[in-house]
N, C-alpha and C. Protein backbone atom coordinates (compact mmCIF):
# COMPACT_ATOMS: atom_id res chain seq x y z
N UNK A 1 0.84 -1.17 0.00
CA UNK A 1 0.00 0.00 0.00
C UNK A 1 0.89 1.23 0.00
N UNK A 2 0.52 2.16 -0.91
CA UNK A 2 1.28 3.35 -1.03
C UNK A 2 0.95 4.37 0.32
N UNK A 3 1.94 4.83 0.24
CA UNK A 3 2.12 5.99 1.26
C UNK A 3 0.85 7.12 1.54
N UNK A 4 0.43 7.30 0.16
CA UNK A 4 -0.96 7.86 0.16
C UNK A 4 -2.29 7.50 0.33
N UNK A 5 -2.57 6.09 0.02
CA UNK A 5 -3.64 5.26 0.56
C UNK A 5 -3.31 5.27 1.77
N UNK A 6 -2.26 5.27 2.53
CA UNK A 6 -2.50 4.81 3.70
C UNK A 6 -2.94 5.99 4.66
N UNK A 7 -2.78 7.16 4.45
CA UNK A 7 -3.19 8.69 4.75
C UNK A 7 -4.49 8.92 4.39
N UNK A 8 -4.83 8.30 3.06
CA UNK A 8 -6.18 8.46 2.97
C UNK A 8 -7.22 6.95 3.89
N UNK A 9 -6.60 6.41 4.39
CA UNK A 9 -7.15 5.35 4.69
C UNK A 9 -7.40 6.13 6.20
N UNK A 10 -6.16 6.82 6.80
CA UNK A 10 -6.50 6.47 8.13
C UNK A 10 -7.35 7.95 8.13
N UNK A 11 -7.23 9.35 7.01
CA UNK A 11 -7.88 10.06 7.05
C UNK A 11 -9.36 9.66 7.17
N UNK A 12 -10.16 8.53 6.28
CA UNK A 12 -11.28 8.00 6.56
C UNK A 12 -11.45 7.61 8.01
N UNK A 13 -11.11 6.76 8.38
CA UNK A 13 -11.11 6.67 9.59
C UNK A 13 -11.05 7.60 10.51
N UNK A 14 -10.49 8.93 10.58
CA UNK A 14 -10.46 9.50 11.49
C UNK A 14 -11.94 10.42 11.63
N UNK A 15 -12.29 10.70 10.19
CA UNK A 15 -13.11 11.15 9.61
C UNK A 15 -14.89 10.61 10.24
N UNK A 16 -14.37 9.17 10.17
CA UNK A 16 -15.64 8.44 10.53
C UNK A 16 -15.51 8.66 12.06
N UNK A 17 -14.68 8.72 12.87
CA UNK A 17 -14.51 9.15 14.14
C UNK A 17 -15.67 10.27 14.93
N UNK A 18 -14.97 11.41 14.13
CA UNK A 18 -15.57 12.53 13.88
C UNK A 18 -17.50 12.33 13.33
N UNK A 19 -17.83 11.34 12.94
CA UNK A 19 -19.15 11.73 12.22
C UNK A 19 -20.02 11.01 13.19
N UNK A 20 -18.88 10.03 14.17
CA UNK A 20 -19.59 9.04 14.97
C UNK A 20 -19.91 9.79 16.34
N UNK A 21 -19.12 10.59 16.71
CA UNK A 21 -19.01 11.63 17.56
C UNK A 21 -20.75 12.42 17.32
N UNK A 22 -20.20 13.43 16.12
CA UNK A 22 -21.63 14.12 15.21
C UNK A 22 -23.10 13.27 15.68
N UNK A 23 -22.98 12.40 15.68
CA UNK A 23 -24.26 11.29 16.24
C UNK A 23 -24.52 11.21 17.50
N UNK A 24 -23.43 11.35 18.17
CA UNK A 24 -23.46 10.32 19.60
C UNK A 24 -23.81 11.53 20.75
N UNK A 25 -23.10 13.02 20.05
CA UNK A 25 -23.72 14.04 21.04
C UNK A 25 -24.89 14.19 20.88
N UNK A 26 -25.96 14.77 19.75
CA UNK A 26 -27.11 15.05 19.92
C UNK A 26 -28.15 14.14 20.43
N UNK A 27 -27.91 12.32 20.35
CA UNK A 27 -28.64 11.56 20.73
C UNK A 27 -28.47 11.55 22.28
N UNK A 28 -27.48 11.61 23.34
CA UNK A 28 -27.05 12.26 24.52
C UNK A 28 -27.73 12.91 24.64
N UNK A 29 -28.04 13.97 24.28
CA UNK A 29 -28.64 15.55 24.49
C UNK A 29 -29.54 15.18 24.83
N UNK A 30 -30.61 14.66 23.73
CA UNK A 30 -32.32 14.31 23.58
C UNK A 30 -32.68 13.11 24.53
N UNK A 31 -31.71 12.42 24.42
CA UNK A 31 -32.14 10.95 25.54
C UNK A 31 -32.09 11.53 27.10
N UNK A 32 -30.95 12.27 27.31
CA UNK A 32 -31.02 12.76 29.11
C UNK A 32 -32.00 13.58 29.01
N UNK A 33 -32.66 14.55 28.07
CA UNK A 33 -33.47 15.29 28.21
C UNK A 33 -34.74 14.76 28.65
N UNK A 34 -35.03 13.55 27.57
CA UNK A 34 -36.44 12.56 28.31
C UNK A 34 -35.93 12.12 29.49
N UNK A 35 -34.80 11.43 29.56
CA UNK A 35 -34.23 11.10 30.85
C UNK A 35 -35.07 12.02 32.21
N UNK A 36 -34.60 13.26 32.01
CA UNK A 36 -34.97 14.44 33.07
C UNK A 36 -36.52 14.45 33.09
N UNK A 37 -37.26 14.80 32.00
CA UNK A 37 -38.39 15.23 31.91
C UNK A 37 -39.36 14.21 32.40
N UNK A 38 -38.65 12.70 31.91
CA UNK A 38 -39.55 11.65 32.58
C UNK A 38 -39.33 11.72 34.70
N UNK A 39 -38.46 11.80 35.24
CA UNK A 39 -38.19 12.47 36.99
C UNK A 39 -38.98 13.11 36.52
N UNK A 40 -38.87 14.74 36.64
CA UNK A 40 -39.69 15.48 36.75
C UNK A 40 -40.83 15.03 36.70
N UNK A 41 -41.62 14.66 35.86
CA UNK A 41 -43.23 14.48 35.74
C UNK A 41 -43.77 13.68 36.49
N UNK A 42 -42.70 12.68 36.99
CA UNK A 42 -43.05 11.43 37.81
C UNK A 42 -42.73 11.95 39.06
N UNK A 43 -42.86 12.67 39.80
CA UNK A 43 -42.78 13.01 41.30
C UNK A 43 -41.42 13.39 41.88
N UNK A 44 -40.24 13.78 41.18
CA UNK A 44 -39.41 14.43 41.86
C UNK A 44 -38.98 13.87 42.55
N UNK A 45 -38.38 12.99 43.18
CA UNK A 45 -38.02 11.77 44.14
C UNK A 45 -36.52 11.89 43.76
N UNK A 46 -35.72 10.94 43.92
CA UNK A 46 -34.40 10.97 43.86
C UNK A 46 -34.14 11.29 42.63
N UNK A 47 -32.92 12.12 42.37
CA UNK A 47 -33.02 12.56 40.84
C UNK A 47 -31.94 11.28 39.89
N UNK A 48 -32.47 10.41 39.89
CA UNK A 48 -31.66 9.23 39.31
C UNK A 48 -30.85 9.31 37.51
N UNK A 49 -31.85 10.81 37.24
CA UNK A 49 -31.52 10.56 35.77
C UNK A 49 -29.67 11.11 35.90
N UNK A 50 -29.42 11.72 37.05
CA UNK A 50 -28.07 11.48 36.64
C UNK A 50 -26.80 10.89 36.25
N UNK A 51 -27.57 9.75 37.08
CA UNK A 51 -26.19 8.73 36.64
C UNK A 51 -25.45 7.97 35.43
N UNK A 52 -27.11 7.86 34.70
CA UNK A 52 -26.63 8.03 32.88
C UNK A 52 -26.21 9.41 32.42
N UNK A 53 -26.85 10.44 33.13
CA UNK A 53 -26.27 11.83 32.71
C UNK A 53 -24.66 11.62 32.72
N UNK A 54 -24.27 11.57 33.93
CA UNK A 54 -22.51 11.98 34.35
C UNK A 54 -22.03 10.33 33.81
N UNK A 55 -22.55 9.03 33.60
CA UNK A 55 -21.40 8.00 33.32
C UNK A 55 -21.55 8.22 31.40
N UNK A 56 -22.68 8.24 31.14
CA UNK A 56 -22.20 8.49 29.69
C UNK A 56 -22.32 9.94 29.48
N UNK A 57 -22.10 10.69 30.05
CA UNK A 57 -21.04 11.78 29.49
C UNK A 57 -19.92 11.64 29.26
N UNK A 58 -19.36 11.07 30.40
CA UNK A 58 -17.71 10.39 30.70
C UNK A 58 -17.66 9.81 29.46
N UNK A 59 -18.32 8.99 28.80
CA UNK A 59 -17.73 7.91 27.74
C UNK A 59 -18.13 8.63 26.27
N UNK A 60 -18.73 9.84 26.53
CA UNK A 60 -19.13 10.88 25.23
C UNK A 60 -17.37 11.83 25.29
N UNK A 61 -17.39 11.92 26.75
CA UNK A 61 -16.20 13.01 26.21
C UNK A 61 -15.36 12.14 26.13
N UNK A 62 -15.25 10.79 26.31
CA UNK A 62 -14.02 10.10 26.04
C UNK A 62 -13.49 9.71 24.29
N UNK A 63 -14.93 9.84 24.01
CA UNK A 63 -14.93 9.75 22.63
C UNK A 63 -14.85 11.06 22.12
N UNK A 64 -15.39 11.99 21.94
CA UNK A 64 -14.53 13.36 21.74
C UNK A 64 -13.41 13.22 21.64
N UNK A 65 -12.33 13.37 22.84
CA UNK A 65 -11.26 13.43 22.48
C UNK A 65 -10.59 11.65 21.77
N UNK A 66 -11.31 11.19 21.47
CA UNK A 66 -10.09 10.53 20.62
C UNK A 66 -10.77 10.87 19.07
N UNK A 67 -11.22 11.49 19.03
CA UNK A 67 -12.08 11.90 17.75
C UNK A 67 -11.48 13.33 17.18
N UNK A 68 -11.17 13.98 18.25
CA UNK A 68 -10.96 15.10 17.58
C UNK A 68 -9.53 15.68 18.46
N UNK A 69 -8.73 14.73 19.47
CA UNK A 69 -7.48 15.29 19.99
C UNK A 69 -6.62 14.18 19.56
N UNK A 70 -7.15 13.04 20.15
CA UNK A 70 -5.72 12.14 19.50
C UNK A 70 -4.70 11.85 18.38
N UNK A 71 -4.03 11.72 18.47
CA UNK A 71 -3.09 11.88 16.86
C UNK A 71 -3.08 10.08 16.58
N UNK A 72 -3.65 9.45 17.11
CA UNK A 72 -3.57 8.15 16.84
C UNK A 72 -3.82 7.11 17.86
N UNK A 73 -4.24 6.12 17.55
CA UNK A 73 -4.76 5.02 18.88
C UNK A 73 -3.56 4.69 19.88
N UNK A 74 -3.54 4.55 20.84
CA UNK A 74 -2.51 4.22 21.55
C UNK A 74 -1.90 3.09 21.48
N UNK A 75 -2.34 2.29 20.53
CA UNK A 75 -1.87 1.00 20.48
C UNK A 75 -0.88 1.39 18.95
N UNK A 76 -1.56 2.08 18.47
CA UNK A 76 -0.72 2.36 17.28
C UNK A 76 0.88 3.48 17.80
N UNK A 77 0.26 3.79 19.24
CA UNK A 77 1.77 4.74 19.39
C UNK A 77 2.74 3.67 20.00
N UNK A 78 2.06 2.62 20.87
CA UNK A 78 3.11 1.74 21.06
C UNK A 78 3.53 0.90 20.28
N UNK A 79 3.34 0.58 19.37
CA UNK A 79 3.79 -0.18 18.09
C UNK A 79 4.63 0.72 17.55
N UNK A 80 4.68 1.65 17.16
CA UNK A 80 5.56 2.72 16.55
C UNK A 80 7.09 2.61 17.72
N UNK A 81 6.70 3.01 18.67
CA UNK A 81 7.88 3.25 19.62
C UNK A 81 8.48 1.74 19.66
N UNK A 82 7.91 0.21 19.74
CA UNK A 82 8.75 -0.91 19.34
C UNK A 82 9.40 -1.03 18.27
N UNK A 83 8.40 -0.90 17.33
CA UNK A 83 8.60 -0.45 15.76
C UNK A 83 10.53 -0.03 15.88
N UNK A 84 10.60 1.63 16.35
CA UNK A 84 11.95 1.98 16.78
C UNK A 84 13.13 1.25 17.54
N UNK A 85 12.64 0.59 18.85
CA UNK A 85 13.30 -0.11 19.59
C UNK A 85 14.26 -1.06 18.84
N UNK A 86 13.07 -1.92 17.98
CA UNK A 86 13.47 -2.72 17.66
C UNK A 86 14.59 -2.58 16.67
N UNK A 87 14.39 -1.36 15.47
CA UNK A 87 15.28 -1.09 14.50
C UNK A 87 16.96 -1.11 15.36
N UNK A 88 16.62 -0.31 16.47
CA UNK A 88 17.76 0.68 17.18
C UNK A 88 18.50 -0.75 17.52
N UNK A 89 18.07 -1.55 18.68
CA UNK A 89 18.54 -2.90 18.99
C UNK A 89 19.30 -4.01 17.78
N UNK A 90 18.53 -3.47 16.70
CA UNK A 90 19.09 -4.61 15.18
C UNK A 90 20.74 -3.77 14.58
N UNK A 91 20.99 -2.61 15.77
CA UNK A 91 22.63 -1.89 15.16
C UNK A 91 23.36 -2.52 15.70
């Protein structure tokens, strides 16, 4: 595979990252919103809708940033840095 497929390959991918993200916030948004509105209407009692609020937020912003901060999977940075080791060790 050329040097450029492979840029455009992982550009797709990063791309699809990004669109999966595009999805995953607004459905968040609208689901805690029934989330809330269903408490509310139902008597105000313990406010339970948080705990899907704050644990998948956690796993919304976790996806954010590998969507739109990471420069690459972490498995792909440790492969790279063996990748090196290994060259360096073969002198």
């Amino acid at each position: 595979m050329s040097e450029d497929e492979q840029l455009r390959k992982k550009a797709k991918e990063r791309a699809e990252l990004k669109v999966g993200f595009y999805w995953h916030l607004p459905i968040y948004v609208i689901v805690n919103i029934m989330l809330f509105l269903i408490w509310f209407y139902t008597g105000q009692g313990f406010p339970w809708f948080i705990f899907p609020l704050i644990f998948w937020g956690i796993g919304l912003v976790a996806h954010g940033l590998n969507a739109f901060i990471s420069t690459g999977s972490f498995t792909e940075r440790m492969a790279e840095k063996e990748n090196e080791k290994m060259k360096k060790d073969r002198r």
